[in-house]
C-alpha atoms as a PDB file:
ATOM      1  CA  UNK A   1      49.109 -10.452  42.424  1.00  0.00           C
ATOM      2  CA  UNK A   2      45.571 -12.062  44.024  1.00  0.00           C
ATOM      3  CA  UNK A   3      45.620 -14.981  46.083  1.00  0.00           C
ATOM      4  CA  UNK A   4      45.435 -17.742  44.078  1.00  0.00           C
ATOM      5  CA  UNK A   5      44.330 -21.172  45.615  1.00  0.00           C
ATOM      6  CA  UNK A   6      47.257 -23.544  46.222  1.00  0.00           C
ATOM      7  CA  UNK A   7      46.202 -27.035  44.068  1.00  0.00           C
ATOM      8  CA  UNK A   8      47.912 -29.419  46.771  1.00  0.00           C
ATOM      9  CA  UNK A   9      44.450 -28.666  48.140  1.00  0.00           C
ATOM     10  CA  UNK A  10      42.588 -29.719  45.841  1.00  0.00           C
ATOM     11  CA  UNK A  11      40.467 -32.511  47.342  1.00  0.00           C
ATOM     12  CA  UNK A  12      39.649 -30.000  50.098  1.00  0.00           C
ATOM     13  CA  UNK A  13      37.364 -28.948  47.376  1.00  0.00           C
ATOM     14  CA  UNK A  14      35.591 -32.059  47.747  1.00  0.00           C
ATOM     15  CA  UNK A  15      35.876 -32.487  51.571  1.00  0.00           C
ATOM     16  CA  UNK A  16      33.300 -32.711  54.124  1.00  0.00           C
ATOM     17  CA  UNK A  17      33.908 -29.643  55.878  1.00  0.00           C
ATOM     18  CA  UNK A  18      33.238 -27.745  52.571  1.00  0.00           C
ATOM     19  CA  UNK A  19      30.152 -29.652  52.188  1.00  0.00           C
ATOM     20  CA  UNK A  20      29.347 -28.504  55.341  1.00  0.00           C
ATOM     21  CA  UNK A  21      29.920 -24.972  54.352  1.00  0.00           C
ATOM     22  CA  UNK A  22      28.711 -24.679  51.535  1.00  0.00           C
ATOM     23  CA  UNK A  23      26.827 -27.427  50.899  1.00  0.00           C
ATOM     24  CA  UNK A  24      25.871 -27.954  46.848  1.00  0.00           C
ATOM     25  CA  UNK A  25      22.517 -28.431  47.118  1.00  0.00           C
ATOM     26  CA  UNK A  26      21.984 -25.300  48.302  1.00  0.00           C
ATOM     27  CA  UNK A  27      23.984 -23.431  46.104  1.00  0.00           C
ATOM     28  CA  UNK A  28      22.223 -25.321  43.170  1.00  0.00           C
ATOM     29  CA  UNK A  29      18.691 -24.556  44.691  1.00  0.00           C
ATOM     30  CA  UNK A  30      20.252 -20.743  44.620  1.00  0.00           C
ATOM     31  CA  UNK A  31      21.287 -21.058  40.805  1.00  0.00           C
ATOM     32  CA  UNK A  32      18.319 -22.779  39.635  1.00  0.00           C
ATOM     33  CA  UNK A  33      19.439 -23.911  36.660  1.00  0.00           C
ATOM     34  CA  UNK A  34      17.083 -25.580  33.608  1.00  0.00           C
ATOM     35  CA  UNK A  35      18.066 -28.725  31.755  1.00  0.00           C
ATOM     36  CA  UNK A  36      19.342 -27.696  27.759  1.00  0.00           C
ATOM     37  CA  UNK A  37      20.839 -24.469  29.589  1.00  0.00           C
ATOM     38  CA  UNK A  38      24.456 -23.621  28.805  1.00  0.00           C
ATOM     39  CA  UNK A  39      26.423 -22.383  31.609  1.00  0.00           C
ATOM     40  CA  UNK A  40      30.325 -21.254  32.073  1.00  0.00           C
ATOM     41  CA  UNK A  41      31.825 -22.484  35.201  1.00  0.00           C
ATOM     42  CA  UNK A  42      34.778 -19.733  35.556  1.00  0.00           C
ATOM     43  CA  UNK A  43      37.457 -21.098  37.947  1.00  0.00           C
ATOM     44  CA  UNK A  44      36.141 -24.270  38.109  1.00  0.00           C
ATOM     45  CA  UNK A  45      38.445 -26.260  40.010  1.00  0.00           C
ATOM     46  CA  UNK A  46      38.209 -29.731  40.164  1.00  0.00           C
ATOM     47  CA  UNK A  47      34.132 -30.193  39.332  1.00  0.00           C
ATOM     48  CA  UNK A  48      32.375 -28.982  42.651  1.00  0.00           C
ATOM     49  CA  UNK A  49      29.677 -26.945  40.874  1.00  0.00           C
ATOM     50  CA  UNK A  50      30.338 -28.296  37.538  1.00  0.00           C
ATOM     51  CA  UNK A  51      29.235 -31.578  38.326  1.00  0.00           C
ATOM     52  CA  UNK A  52      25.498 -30.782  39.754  1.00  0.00           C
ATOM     53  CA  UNK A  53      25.183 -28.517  36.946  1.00  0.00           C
ATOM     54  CA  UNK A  54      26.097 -31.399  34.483  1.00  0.00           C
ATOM     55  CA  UNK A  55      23.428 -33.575  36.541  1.00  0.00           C
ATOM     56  CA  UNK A  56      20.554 -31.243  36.278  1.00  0.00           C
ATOM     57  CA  UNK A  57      20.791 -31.836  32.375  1.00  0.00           C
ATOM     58  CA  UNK A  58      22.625 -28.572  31.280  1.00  0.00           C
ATOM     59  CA  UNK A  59      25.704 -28.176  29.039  1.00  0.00           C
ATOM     60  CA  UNK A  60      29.019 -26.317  30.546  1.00  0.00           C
ATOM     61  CA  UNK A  61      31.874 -24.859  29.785  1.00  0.00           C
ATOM     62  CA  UNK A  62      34.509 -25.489  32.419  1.00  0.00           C
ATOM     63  CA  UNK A  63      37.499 -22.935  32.283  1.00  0.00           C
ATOM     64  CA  UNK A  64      40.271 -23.404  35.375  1.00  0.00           C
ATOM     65  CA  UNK A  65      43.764 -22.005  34.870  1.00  0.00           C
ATOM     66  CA  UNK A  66      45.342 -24.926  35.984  1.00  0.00           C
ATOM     67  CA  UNK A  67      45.644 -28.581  34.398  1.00  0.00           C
ATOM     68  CA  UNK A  68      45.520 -30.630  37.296  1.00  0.00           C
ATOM     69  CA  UNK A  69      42.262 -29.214  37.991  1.00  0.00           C
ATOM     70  CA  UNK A  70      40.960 -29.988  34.843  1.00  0.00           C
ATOM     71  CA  UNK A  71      42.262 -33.163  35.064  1.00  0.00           C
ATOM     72  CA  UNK A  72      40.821 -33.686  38.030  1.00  0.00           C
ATOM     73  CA  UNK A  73      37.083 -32.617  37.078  1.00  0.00           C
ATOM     74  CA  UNK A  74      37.644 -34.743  33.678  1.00  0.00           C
ATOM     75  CA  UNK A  75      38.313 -37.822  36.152  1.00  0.00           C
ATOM     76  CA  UNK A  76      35.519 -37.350  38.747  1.00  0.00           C
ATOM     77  CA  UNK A  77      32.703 -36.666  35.681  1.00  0.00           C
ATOM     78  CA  UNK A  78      30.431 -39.607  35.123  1.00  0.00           C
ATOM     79  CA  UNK A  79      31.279 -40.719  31.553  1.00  0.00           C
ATOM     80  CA  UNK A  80      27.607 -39.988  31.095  1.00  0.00           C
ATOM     81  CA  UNK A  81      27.835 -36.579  31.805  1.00  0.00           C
ATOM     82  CA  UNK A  82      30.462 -35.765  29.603  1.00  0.00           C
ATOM     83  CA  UNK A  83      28.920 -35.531  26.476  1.00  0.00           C
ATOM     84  CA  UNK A  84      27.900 -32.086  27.751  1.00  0.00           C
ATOM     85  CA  UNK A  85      31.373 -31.137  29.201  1.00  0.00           C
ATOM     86  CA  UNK A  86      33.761 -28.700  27.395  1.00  0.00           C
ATOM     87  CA  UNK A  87      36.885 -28.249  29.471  1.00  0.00           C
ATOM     88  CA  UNK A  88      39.606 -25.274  28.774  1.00  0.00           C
ATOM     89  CA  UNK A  89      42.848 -24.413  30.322  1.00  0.00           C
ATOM     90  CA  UNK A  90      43.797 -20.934  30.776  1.00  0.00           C
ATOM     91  CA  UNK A  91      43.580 -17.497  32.891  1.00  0.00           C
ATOM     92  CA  UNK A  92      40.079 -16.101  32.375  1.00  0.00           C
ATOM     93  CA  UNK A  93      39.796 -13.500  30.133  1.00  0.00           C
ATOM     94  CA  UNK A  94      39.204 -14.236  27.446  1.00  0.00           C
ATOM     95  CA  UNK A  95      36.903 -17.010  27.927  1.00  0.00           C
ATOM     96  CA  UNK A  96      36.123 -19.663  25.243  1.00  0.00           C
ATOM     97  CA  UNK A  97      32.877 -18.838  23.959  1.00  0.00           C
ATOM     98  CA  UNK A  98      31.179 -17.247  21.589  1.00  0.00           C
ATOM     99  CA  UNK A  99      29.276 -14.374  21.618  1.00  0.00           C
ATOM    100  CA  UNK A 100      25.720 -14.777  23.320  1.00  0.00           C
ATOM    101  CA  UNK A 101      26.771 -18.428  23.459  1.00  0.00           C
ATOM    102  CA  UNK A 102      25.711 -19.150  27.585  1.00  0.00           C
ATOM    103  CA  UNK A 103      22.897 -19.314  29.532  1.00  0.00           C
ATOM    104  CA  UNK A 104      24.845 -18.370  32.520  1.00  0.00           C
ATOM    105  CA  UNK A 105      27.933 -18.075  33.798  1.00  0.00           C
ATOM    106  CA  UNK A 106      28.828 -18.905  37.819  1.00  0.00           C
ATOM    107  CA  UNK A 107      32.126 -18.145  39.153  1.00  0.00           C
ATOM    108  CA  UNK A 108      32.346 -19.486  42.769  1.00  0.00           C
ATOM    109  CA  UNK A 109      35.291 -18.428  45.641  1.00  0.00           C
ATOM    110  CA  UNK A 110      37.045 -17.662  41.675  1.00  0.00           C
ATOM    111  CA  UNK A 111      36.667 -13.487  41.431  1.00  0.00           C
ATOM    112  CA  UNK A 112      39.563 -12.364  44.175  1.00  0.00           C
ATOM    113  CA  UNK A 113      41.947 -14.594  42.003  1.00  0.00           C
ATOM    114  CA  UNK A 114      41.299 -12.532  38.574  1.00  0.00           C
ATOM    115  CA  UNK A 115      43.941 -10.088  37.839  1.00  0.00           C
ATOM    116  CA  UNK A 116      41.963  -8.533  34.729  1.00  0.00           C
ATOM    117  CA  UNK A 117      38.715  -7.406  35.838  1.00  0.00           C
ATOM    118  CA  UNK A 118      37.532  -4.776  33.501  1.00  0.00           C
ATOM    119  CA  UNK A 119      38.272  -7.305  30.492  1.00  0.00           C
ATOM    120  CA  UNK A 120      36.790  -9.818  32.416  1.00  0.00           C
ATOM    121  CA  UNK A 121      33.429  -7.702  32.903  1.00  0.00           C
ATOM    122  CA  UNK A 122      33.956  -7.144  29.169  1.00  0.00           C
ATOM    123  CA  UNK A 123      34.575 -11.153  28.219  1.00  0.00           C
ATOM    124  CA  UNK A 124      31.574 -11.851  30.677  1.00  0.00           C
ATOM    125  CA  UNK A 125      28.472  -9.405  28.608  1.00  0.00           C
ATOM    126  CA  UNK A 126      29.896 -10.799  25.645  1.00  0.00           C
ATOM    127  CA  UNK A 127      29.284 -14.794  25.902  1.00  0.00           C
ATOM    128  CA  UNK A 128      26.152 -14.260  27.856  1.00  0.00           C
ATOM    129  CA  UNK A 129      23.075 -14.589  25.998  1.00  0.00           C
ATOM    130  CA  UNK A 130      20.627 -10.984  26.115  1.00  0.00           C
ATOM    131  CA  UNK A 131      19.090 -11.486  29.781  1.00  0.00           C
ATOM    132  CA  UNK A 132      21.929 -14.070  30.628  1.00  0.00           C
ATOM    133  CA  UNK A 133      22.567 -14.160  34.316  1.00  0.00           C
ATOM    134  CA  UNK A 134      26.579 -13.862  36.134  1.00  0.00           C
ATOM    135  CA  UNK A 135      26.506 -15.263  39.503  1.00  0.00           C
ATOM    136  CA  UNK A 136      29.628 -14.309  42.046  1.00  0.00           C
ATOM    137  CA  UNK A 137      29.956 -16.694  45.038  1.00  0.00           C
ATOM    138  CA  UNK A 138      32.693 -15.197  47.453  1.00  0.00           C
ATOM    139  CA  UNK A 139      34.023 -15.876  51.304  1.00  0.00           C
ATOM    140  CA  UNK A 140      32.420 -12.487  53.145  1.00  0.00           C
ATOM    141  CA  UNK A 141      35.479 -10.324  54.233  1.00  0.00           C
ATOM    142  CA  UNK A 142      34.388 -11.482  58.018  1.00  0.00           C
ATOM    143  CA  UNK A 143      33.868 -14.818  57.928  1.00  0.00           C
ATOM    144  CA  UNK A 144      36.896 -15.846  59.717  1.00  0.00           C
ATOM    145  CA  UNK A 145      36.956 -19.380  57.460  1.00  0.00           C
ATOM    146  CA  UNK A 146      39.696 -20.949  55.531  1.00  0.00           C
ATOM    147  CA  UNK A 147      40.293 -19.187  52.399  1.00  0.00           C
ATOM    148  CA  UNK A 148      41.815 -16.277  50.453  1.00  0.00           C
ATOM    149  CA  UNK A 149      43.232 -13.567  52.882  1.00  0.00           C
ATOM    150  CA  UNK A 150      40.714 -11.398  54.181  1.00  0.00           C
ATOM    151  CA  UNK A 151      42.619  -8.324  52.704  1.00  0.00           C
ATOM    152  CA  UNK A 152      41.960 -10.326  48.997  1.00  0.00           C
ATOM    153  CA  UNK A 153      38.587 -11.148  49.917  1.00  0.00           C
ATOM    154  CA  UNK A 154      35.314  -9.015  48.014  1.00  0.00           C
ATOM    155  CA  UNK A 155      32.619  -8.082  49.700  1.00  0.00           C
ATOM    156  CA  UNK A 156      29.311  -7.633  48.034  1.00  0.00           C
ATOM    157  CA  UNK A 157      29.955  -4.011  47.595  1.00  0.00           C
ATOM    158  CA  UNK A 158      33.204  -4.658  45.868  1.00  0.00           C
ATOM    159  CA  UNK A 159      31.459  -7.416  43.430  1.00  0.00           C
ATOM    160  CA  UNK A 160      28.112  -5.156  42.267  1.00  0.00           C
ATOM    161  CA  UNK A 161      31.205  -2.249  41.317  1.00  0.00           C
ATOM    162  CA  UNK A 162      33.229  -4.958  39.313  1.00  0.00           C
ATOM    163  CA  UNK A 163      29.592  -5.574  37.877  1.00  0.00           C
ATOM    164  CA  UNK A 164      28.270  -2.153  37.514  1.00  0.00           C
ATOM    165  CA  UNK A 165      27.504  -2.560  34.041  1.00  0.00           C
ATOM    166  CA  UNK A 166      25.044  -5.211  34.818  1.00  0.00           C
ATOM    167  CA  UNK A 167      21.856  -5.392  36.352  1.00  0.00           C
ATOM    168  CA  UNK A 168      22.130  -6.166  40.065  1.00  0.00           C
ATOM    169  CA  UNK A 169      18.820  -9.067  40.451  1.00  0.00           C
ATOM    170  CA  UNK A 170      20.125 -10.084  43.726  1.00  0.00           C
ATOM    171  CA  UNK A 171      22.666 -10.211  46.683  1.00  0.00           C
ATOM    172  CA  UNK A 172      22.255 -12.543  49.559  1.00  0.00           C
ATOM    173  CA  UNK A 173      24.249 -13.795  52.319  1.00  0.00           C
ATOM    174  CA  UNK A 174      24.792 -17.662  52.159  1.00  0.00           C
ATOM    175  CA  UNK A 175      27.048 -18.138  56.291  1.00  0.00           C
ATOM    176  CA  UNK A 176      30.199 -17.297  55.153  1.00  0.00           C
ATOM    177  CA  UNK A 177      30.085 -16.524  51.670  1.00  0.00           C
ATOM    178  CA  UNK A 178      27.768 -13.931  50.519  1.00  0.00           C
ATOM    179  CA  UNK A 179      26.116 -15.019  46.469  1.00  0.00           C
ATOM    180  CA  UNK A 180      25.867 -12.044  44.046  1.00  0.00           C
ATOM    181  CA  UNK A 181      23.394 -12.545  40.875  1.00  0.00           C
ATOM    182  CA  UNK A 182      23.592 -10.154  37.769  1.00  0.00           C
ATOM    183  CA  UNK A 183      21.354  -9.927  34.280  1.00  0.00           C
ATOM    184  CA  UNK A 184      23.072  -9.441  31.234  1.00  0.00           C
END
């Protein structure tokens, strides 16, 4: 069974020293994403990259196996952001879209807690749009920082195999996590 992040956490999430880490403005400059865009937030805790996705004008679908989380993001969304908000509850696959239905899809320190992988690959080219982009945001197997066990953690080598059916457009170190970016 993966490590799977303990929710008595949660506003660790939130905290400073993440911030500090990994800060979000960063991590949006890396996604780039365009207002009208639809994007799938996969594991998306309690809002971190939800959130700033939601400001920058785009529509997403935020899937997080566990309520509280949800909860949680529901809460700390601006109620004028939420017209573009779709929450879901559940273990990812399947994920609840449509074919060719997102822009993108983003799943951030959220891949070394999926026990499916080939279905999720599978659930993955199917909601993304032709020329849809999958980025993988994970703690580098060195890193030495709070987080998923190093013997759970997956390093860029391990992601672009999961992801072999993709195009690889990019993999970049970002201090302690490393950011993997895939076409459709």
């Amino acid at each position: 069974m993966p490590h799977l992040f303990d929710i008595r956490k949660r506003e660790k999430l939130w905290g400073e020293e993440r911030k500090a880490r990994q800060p979000i403005t960063d991590l949006m400059e890396t996604l780039d994403p365009s207002s009208g865009e639809h994007w799938v937030d996969i594991g998306a805790g309690n809002g971190y990259v939800t959130i700033p996705l939601l400001q920058r004008g785009c529509s997403v679908t935020a899937l997080d196996m566990e309520e509280t989380m949800i909860f949680d993001l529901i809460a700390r969304t601006p109620d004028e952001l939420r017209v573009g908000l779709t929450t879901a509850i559940g273990q990812a696959p399947p994920l609840p879209l449509g074919d060719a239905e997102a822009d993108a899809a983003v799943m951030v320190n959220t891949l070394h807690e999926i026990e499916d992988l080939p279905n999720l690959v599978t659930e993955i080219f199917r909601v993304l749009k032709p020329k849809g982009m999958l980025h993988v945001v994970e703690h580098r197997k060195d890193s030495g920082v709070e987080g998923p066990p190093e013997e759970d953690r997956l390093g860029p080598e391990d992601v672009m195999r999961i992801f072999s059916e993709m195009e690889l457009s990019y993999s970049k170190d970002m201090g302690t996590y490393h950011h993997t970016c895939f076409i459709r």
